[in-house]
Protein backbone atom coordinates (compact mmCIF):
# COMPACT_ATOMS: atom_id res chain seq x y z
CA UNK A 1 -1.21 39.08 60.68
CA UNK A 2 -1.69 37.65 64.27
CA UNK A 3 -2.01 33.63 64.81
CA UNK A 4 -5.31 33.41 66.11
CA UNK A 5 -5.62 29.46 66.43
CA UNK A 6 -3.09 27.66 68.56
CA UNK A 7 -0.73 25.48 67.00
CA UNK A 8 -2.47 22.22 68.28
CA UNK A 9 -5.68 23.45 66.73
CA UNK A 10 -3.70 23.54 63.67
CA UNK A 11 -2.47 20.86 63.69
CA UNK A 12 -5.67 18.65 63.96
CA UNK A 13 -7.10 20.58 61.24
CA UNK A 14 -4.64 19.29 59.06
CA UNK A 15 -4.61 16.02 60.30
CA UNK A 16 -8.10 15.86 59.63
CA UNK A 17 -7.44 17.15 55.94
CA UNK A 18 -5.15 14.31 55.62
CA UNK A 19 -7.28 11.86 56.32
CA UNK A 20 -9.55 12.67 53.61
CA UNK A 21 -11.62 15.92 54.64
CA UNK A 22 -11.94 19.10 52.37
CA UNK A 23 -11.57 22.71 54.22
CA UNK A 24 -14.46 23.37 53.06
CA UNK A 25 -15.97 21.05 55.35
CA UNK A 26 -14.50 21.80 58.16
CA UNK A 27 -14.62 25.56 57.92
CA UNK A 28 -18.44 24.69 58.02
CA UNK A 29 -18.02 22.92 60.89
CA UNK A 30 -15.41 25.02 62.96
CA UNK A 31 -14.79 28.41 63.04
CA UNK A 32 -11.39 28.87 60.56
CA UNK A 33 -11.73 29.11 56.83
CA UNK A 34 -11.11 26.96 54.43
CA UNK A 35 -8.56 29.29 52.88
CA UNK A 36 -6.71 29.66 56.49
CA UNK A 37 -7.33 25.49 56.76
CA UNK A 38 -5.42 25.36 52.80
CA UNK A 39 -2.60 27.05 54.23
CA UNK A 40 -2.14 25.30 57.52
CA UNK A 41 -1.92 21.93 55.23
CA UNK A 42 0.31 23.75 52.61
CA UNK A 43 2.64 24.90 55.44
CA UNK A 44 2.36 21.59 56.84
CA UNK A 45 3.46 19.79 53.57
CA UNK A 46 6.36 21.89 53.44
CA UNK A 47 8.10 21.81 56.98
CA UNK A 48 7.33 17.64 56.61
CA UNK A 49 8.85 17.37 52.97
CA UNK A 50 6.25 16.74 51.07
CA UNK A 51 6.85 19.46 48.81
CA UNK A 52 8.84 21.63 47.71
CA UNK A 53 7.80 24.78 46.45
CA UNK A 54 8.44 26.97 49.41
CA UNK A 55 9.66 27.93 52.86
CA UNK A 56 9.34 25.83 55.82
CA UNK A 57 8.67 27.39 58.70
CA UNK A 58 12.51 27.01 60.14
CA UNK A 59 13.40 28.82 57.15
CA UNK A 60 10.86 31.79 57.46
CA UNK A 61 12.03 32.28 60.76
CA UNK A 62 15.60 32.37 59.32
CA UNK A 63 14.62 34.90 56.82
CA UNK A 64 12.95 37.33 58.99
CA UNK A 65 15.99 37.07 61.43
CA UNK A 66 18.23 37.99 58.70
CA UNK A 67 15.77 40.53 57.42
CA UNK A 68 16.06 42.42 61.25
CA UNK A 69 19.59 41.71 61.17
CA UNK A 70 20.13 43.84 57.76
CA UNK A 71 17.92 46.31 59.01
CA UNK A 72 19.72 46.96 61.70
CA UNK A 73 23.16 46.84 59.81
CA UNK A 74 22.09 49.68 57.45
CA UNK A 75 20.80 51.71 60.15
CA UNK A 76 24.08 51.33 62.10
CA UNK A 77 26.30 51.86 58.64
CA UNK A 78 24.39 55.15 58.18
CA UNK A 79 24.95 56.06 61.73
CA UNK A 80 28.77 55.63 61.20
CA UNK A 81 28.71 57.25 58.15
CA UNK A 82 26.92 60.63 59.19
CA UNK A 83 29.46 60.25 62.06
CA UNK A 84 32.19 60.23 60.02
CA UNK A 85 31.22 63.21 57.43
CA UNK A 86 30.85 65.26 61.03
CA UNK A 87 34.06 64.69 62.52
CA UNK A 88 35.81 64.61 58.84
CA UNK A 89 34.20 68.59 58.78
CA UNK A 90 35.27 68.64 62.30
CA UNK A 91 38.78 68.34 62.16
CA UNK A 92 39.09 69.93 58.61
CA UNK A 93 38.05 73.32 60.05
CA UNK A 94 41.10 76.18 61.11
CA UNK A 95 40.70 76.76 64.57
């Protein structure tokens, strides 16, 4: 899903959490909801260290560059692999 909001927009939004708002207000108020507002904080808490209980946002980004990176792997191993049944059947045959 595509970031609609830019990251300083964000960021106030969970500032203003912080300092004692609810989303709810503030999805009243501005245009994201409260649910997108809940995340922004609970993303927030995590890439500060104020919890625990999931990925910061470094470590997303590390996972989906590893994710791309095994993709790409297997695709390549597979590649090699049909090559290597061809030429195998290749060089097996009586010319």
């Amino acid at each position: 899903m595509p970031d609609n909001y830019p990251p300083e927009v964000r960021r106030q939004m969970v500032e203003l959490v912080r300092a004692g708002r609810t989303p709810e207000e503030l999805a009243r108020e501005f245009e994201p909801s409260a649910q997108s507002i809940r995340t922004w904080v609970r993303q927030a808490d995590l890439d500060d260290g104020r919890r625990g209980d999931g990925l910061t946002s470094a470590g997303k980004d590390e996972l989906a560059r590893l994710r791309r990176e095994v993709k790409l792997l297997r695709e390549e191993k597979e590649i090699l692999r049909k090559a290597a049944v061809f030429f195998e059947r290749e060089t097996d045959r009586p010319r």
